[in-house]
N, C-alpha and C. Protein backbone atom coordinates (compact mmCIF):
# COMPACT_ATOMS: atom_id res chain seq x y z
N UNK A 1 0.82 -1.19 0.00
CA UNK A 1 0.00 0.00 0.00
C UNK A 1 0.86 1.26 0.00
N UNK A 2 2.28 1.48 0.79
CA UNK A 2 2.74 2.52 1.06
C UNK A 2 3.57 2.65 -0.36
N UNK A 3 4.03 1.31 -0.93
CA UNK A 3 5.00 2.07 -1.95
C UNK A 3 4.10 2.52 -3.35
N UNK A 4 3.03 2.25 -3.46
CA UNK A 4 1.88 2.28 -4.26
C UNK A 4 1.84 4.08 -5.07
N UNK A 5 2.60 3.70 -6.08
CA UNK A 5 2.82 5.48 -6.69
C UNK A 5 1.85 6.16 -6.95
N UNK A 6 0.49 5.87 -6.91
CA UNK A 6 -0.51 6.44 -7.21
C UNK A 6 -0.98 7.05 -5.70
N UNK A 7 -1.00 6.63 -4.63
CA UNK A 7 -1.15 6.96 -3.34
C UNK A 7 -0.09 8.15 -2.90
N UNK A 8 0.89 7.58 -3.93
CA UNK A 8 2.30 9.30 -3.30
C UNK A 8 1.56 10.31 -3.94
N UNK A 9 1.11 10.24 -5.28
CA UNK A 9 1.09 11.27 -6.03
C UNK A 9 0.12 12.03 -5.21
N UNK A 10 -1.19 11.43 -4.87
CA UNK A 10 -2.26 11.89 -4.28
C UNK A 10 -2.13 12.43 -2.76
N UNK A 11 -1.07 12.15 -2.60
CA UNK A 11 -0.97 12.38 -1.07
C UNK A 11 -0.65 13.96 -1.43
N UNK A 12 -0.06 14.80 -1.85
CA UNK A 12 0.13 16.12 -1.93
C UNK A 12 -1.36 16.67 -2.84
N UNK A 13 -2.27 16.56 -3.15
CA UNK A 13 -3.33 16.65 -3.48
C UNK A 13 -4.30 16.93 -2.36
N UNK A 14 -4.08 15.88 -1.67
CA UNK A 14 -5.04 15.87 -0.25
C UNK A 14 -4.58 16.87 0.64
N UNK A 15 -3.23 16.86 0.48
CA UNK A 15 -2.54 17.85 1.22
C UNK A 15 -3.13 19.54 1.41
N UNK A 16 -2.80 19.72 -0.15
CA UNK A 16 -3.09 21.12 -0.63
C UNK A 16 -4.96 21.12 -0.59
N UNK A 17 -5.75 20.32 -0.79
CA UNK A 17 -7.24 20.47 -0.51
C UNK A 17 -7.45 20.73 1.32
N UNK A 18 -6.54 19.72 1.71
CA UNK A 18 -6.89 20.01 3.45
C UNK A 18 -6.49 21.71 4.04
N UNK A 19 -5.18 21.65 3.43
CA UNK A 19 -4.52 23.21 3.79
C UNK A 19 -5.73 24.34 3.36
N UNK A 20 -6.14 24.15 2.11
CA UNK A 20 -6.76 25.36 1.26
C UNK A 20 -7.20 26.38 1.91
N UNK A 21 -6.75 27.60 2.36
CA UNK A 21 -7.37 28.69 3.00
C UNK A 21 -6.70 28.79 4.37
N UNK A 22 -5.21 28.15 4.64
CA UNK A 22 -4.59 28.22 5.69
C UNK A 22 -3.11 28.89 5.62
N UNK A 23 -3.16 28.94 4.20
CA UNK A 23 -1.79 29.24 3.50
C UNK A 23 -2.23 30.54 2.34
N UNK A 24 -1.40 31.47 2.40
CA UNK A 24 -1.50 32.95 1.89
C UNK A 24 -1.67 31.84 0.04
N UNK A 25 -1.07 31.04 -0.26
CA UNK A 25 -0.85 30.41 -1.74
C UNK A 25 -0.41 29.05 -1.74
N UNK A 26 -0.34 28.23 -2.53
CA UNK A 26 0.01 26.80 -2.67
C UNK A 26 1.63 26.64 -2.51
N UNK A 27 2.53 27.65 -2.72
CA UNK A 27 4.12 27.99 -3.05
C UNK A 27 5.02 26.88 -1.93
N UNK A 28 4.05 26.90 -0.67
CA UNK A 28 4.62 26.05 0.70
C UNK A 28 4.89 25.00 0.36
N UNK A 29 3.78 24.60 -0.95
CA UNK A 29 4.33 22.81 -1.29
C UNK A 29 5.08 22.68 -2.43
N UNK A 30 6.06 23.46 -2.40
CA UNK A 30 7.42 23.29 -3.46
C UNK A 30 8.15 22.68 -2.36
N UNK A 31 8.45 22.47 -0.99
CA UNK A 31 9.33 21.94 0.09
C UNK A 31 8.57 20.65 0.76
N UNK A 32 7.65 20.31 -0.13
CA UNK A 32 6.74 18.98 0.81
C UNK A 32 6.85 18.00 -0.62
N UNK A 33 6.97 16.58 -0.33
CA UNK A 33 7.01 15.83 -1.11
C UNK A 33 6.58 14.58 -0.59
N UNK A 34 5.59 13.63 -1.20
CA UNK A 34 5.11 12.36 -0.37
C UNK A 34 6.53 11.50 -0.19
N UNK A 35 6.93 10.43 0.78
CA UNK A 35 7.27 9.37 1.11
C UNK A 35 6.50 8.15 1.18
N UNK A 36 7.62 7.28 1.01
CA UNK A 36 7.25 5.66 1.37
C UNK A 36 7.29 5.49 2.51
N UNK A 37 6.32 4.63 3.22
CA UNK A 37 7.09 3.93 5.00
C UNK A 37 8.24 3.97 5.37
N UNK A 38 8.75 3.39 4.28
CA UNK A 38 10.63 2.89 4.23
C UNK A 38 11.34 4.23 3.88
N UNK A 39 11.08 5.12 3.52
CA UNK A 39 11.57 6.18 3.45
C UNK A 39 11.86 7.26 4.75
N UNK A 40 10.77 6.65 6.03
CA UNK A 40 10.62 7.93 6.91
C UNK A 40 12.10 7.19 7.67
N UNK A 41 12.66 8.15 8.66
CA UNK A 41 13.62 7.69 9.74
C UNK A 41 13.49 6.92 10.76
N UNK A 42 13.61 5.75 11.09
CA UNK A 42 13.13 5.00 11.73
C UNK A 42 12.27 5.63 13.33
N UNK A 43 12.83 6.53 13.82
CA UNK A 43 11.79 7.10 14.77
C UNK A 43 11.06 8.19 14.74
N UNK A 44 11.28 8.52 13.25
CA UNK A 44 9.93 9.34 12.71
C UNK A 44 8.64 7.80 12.53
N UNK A 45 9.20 7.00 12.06
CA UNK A 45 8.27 5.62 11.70
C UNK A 45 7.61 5.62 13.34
N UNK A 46 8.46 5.11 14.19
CA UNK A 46 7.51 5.09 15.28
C UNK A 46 6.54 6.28 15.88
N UNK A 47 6.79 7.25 15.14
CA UNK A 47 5.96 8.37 15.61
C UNK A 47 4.64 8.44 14.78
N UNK A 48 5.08 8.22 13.73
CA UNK A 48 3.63 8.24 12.56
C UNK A 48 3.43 7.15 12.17
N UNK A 49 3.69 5.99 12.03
CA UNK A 49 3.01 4.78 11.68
C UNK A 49 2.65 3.81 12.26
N UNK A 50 1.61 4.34 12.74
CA UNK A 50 0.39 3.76 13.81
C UNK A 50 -1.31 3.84 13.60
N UNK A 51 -1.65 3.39 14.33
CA UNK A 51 -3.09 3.76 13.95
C UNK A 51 -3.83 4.22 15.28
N UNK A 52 -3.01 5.14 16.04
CA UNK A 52 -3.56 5.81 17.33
C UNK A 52 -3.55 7.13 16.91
N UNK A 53 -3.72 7.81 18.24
CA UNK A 53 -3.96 9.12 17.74
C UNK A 53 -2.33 10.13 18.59
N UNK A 54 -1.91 11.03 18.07
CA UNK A 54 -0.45 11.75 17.81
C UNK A 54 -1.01 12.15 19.34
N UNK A 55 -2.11 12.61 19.76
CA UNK A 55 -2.29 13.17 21.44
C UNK A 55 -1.12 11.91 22.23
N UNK A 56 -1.50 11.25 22.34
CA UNK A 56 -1.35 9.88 23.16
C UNK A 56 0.17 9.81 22.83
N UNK A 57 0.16 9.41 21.40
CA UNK A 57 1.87 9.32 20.93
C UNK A 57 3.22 10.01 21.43
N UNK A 58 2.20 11.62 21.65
CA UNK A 58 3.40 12.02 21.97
C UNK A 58 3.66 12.47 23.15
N UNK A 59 2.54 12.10 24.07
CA UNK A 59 2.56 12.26 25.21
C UNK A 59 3.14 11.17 25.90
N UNK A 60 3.63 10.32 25.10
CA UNK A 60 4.44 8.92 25.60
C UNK A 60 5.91 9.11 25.33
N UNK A 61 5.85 9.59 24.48
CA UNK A 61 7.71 9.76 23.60
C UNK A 61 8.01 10.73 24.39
N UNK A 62 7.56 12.01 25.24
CA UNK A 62 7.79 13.28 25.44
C UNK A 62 7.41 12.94 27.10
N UNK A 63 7.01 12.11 27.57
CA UNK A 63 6.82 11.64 28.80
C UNK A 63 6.13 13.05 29.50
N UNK A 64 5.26 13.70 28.91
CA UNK A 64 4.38 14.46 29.47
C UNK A 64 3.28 14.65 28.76
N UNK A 65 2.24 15.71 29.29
CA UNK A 65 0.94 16.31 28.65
C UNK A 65 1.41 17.15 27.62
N UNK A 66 0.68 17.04 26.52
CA UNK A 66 1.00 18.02 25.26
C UNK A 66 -0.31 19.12 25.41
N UNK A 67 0.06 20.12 25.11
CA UNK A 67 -0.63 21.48 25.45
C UNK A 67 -1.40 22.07 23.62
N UNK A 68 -2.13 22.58 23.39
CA UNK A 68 -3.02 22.80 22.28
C UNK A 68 -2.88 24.73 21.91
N UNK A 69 -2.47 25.27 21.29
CA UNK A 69 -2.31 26.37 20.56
C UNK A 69 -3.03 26.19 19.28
N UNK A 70 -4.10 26.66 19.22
CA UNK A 70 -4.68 26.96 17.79
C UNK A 70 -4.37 28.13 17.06
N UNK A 71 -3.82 28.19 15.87
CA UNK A 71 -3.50 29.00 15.19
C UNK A 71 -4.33 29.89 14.37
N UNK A 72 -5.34 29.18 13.84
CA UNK A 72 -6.40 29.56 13.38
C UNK A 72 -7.58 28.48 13.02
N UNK A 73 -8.84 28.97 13.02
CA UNK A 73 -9.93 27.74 12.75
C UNK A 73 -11.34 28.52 12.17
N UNK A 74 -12.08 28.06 11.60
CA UNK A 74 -12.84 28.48 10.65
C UNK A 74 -13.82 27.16 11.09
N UNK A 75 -15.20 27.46 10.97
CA UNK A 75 -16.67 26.96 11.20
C UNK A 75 -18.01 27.57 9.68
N UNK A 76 -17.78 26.22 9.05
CA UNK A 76 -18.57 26.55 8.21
C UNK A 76 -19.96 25.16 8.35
N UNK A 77 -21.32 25.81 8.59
CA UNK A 77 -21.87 25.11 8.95
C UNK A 77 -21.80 23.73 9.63
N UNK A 78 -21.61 22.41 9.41
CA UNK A 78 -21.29 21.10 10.02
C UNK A 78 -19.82 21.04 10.00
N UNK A 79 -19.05 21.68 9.44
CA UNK A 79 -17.55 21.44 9.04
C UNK A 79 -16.65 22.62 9.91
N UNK A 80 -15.62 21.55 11.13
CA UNK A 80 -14.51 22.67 11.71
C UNK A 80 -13.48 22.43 11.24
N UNK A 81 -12.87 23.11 11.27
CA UNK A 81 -11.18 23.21 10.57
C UNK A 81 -10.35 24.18 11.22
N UNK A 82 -9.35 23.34 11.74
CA UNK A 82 -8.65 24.36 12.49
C UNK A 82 -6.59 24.19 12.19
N UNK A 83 -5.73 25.06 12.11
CA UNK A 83 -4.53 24.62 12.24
C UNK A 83 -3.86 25.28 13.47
N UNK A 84 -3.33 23.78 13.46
CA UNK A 84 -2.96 23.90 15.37
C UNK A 84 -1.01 23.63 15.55
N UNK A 85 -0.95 23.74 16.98
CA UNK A 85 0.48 23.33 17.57
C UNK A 85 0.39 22.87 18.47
N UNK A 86 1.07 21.57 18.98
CA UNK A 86 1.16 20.65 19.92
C UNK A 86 2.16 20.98 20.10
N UNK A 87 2.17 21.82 22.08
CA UNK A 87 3.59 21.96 22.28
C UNK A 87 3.92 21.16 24.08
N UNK A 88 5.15 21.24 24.19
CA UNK A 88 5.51 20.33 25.39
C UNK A 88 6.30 21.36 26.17
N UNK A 89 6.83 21.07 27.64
CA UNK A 89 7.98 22.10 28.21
C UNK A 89 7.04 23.16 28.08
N UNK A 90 5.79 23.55 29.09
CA UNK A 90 4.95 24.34 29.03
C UNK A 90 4.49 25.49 27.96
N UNK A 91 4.76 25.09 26.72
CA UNK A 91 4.24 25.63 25.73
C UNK A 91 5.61 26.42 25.08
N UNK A 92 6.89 25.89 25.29
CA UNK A 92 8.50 26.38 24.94
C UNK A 92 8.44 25.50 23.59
N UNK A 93 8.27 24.58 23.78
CA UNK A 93 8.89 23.13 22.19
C UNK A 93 7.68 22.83 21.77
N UNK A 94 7.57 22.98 20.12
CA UNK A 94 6.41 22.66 19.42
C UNK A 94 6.87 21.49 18.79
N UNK A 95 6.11 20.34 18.93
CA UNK A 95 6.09 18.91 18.56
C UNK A 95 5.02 18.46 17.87
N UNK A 96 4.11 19.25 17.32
CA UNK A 96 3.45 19.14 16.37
C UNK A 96 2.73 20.26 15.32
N UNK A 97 2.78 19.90 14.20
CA UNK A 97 2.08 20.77 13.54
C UNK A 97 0.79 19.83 13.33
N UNK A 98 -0.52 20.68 12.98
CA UNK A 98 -1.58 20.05 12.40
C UNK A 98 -2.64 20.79 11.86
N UNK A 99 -3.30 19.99 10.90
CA UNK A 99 -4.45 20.74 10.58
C UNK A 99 -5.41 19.59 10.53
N UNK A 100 -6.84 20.01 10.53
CA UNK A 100 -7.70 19.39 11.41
C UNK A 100 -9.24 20.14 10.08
N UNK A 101 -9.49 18.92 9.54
CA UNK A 101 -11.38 19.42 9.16
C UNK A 101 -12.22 17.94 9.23
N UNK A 102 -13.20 18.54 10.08
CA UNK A 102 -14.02 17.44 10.74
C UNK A 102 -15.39 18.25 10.32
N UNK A 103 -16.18 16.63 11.07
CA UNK A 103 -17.91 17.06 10.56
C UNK A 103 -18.52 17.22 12.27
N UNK A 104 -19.27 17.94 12.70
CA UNK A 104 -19.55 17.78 13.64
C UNK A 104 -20.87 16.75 14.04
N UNK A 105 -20.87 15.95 13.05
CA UNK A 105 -21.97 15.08 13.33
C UNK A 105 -22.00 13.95 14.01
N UNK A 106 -20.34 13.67 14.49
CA UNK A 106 -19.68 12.57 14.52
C UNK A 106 -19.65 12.87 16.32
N UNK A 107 -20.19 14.14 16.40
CA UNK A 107 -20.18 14.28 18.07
C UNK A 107 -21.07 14.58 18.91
N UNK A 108 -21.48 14.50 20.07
CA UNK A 108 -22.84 14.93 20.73
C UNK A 108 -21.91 16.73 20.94
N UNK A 109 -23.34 17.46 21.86
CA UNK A 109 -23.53 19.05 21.72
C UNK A 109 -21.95 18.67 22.74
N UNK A 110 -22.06 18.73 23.36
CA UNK A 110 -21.49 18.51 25.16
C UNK A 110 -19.67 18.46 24.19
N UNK A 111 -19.24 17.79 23.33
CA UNK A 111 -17.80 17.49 22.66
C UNK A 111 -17.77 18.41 22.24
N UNK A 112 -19.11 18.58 20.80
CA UNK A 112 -18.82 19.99 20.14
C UNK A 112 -17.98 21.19 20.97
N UNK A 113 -18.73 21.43 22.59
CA UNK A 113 -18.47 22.36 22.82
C UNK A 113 -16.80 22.62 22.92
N UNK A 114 -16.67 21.15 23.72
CA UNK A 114 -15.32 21.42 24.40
C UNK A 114 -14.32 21.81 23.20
N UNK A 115 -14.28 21.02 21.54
CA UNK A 115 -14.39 21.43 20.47
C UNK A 115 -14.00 22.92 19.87
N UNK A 116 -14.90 23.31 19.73
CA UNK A 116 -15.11 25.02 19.71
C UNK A 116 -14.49 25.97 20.72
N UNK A 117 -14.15 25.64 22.19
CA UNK A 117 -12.82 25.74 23.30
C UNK A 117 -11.59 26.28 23.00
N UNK A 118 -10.94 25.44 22.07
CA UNK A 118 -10.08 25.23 21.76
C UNK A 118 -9.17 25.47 22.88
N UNK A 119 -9.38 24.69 23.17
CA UNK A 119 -8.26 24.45 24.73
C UNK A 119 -7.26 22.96 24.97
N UNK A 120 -8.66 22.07 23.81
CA UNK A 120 -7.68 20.82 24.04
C UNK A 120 -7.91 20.00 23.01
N UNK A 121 -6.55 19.35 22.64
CA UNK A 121 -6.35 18.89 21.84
C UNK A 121 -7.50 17.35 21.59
N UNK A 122 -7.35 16.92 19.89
CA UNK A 122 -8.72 16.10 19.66
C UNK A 122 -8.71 14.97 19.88
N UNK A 123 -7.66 14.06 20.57
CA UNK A 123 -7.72 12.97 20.82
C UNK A 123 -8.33 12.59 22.42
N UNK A 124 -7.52 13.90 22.95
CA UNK A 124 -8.00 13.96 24.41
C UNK A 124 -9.41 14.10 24.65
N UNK A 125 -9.78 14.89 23.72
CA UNK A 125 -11.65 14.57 23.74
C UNK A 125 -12.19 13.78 23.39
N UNK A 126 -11.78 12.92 21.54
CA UNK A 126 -12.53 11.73 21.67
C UNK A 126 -12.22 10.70 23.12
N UNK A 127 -11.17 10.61 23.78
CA UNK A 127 -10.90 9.81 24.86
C UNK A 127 -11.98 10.13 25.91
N UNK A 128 -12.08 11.25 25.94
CA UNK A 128 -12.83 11.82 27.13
C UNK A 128 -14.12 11.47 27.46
N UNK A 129 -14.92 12.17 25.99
CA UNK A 129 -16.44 11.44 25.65
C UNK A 129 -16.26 10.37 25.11
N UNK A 130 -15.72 9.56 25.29
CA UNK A 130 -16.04 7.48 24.88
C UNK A 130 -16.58 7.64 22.80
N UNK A 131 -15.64 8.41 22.14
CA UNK A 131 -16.02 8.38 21.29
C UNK A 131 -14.96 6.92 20.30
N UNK A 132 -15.73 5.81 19.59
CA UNK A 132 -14.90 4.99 19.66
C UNK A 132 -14.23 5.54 18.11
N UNK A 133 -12.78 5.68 18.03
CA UNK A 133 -12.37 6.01 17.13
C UNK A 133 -11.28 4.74 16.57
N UNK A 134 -11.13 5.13 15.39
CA UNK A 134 -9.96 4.22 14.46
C UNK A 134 -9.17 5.57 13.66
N UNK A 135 -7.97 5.31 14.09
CA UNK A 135 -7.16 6.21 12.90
C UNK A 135 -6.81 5.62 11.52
N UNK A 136 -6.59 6.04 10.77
CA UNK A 136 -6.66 5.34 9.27
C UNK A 136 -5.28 6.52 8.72
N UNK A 137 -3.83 5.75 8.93
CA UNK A 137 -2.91 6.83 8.06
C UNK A 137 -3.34 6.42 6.62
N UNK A 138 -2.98 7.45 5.60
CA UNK A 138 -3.60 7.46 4.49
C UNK A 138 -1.83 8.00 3.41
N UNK A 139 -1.26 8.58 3.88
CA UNK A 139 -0.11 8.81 3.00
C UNK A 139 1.07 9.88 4.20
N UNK A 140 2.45 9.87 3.83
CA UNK A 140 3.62 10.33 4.71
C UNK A 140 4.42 11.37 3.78
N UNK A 141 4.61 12.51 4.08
CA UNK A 141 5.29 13.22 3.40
C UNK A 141 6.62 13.89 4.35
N UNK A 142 7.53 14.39 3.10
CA UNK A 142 8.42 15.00 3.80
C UNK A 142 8.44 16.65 3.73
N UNK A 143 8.80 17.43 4.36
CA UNK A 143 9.04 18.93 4.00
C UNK A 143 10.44 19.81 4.47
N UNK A 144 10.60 20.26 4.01
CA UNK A 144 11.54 20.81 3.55
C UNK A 144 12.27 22.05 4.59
N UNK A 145 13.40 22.92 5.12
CA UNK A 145 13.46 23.71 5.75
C UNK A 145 13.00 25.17 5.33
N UNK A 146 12.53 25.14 4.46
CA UNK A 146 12.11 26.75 3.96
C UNK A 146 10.76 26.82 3.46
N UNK A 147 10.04 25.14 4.07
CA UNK A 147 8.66 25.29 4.18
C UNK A 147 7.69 26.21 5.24
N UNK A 148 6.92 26.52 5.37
CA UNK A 148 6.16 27.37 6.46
C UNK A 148 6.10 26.38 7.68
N UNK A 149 5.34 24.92 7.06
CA UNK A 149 5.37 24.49 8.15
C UNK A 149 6.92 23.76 9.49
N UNK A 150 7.82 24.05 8.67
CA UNK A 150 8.96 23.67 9.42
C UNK A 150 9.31 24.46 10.43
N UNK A 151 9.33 25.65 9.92
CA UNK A 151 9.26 26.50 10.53
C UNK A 151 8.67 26.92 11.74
N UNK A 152 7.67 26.52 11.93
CA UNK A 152 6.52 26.34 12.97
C UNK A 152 7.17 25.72 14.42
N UNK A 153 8.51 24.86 13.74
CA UNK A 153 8.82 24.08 14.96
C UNK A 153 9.89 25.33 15.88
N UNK A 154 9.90 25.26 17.41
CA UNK A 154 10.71 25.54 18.12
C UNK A 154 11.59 24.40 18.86
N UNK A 155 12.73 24.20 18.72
CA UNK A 155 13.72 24.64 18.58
C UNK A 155 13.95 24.29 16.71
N UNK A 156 14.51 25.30 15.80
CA UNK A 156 14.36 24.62 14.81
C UNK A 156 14.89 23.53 14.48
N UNK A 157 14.61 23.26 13.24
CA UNK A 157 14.87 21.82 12.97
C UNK A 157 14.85 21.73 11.04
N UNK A 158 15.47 21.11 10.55
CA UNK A 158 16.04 21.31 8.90
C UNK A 158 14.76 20.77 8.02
N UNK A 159 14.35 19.75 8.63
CA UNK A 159 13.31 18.95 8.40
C UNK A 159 11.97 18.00 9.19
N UNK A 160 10.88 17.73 8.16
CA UNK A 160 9.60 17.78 9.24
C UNK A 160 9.02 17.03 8.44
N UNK A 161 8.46 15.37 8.66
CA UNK A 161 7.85 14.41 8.19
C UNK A 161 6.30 14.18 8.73
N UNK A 162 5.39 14.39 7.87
CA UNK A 162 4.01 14.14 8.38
C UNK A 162 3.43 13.00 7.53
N UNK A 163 2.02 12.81 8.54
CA UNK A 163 1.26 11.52 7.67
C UNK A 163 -0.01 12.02 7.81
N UNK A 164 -0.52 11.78 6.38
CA UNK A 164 -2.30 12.38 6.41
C UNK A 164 -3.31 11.19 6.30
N UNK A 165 -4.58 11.62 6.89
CA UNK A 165 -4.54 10.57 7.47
C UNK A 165 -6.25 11.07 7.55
N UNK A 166 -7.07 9.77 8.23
CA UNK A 166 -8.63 9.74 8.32
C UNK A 166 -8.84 9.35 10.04
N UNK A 167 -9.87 10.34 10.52
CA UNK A 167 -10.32 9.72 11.74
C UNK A 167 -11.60 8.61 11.42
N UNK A 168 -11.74 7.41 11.62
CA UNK A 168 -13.22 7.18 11.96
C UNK A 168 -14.01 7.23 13.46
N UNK A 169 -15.28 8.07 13.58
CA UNK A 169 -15.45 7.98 14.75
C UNK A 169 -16.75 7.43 14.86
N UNK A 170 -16.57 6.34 15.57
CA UNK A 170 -17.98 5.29 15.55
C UNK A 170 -18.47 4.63 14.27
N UNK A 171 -17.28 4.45 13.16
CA UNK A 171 -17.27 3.62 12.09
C UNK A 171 -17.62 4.58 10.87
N UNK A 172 -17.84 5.63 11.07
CA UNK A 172 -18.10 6.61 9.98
C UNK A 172 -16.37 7.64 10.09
N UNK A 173 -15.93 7.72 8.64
CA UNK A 173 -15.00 8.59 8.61
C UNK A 173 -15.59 10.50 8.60
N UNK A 174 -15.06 10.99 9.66
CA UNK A 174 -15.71 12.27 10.24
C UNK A 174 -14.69 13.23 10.34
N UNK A 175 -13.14 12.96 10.61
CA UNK A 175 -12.16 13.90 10.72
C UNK A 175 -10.94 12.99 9.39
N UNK A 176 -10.13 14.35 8.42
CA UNK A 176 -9.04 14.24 7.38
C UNK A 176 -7.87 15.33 8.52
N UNK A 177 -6.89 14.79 8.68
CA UNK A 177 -6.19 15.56 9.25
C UNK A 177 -4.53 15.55 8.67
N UNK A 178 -3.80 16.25 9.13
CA UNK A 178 -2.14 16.22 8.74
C UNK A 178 -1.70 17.19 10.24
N UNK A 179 -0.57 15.85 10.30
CA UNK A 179 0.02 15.32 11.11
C UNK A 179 1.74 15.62 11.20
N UNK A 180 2.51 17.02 11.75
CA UNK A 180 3.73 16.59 11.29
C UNK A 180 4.62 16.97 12.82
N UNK A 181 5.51 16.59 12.67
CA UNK A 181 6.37 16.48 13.68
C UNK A 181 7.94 17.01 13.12
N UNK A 182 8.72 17.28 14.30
CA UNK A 182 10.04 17.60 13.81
C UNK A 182 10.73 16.73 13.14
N UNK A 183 11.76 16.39 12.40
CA UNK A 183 12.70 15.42 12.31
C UNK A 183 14.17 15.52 12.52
């Protein structure tokens, strides 16, 4: 499935549809390029090739609570979308980039709210409200140091490997997200 060239190609497709309206222009993905499994660094692999959710992940690798900075988010009728930062060391080291568009149908009022908060990150809520989820990675890319999103990281870092990816929540796919971390 991962070395499957039709899945690379598309993976920067999905990319640039998920981003759309988060980025001043498309120009950011001249420094992003899909990968194979076998391509990521072996503990970038253990970071993204899983089928849990990056809350949990990296609150294990980082042996603490990861903290939620939303950057910006937009609410268009049933559909939220937000791009965020997962940071650690009380909000000093950013260990994740993400962007996030979900349906809100996939949640009772009571999630929505916490949701719309933006106080905490989305795994910690499906955990919270018993929402039963499956992660579904869908494709792994690499980016580049003079991408926007690399940039994003504190302390810097040259390069930044993500995986995009499907939430299902309660057997219906409800959240498309991207997923990146330092490297």
């Amino acid at each position: 499935m991962h070395n499957d060239r039709s899945k690379l190609t598309t993976a920067c497709d999905e990319l640039a549809s998920l981003c759309e309206g988060f980025f001043d222009d498309l120009t950011w993905l001249s420094g992003c390029e899909s990968v194979a499994v076998d391509q990521l660094p072996p503990e970038i692999r253990r970071m993204l090739v899983h089928g849990e959710h990056m809350t949990a992940t990296l609150k294990r690798h980082y042996n603490q609570p990861v903290a939620l900075r939303v950057l910006d988010h937009r609410t268009d009728g049933e559909t939220y979308r937000r791009k965020i930062l997962l940071t650690v060391d009380d909000g000093r080291r950013v260990v994740e980039f993400g962007i996030v568009r979900m349906t809100f149908a996939a949640l009772d009022d009571a999630a929505r709210e916490v949701v719309l908060s933006r106080q905490t990150p989305l795994g910690e809520i499906f955990e919270r409200f018993d929402v039963l989820t499956k992660v579904e990675p869908r494709g792994y890319l690499r980016f580049t140091s003079d991408t926007p999103i690399v940039q994003c990281f504190s302390p810097a870092t040259t390069a930044a490997f993500g995986r995009l990816g499907v939430i299902h929540c309660n057997g219906d796919p409800a959240v498309e997200l991207l997923e990146v971390v330092p490297g």
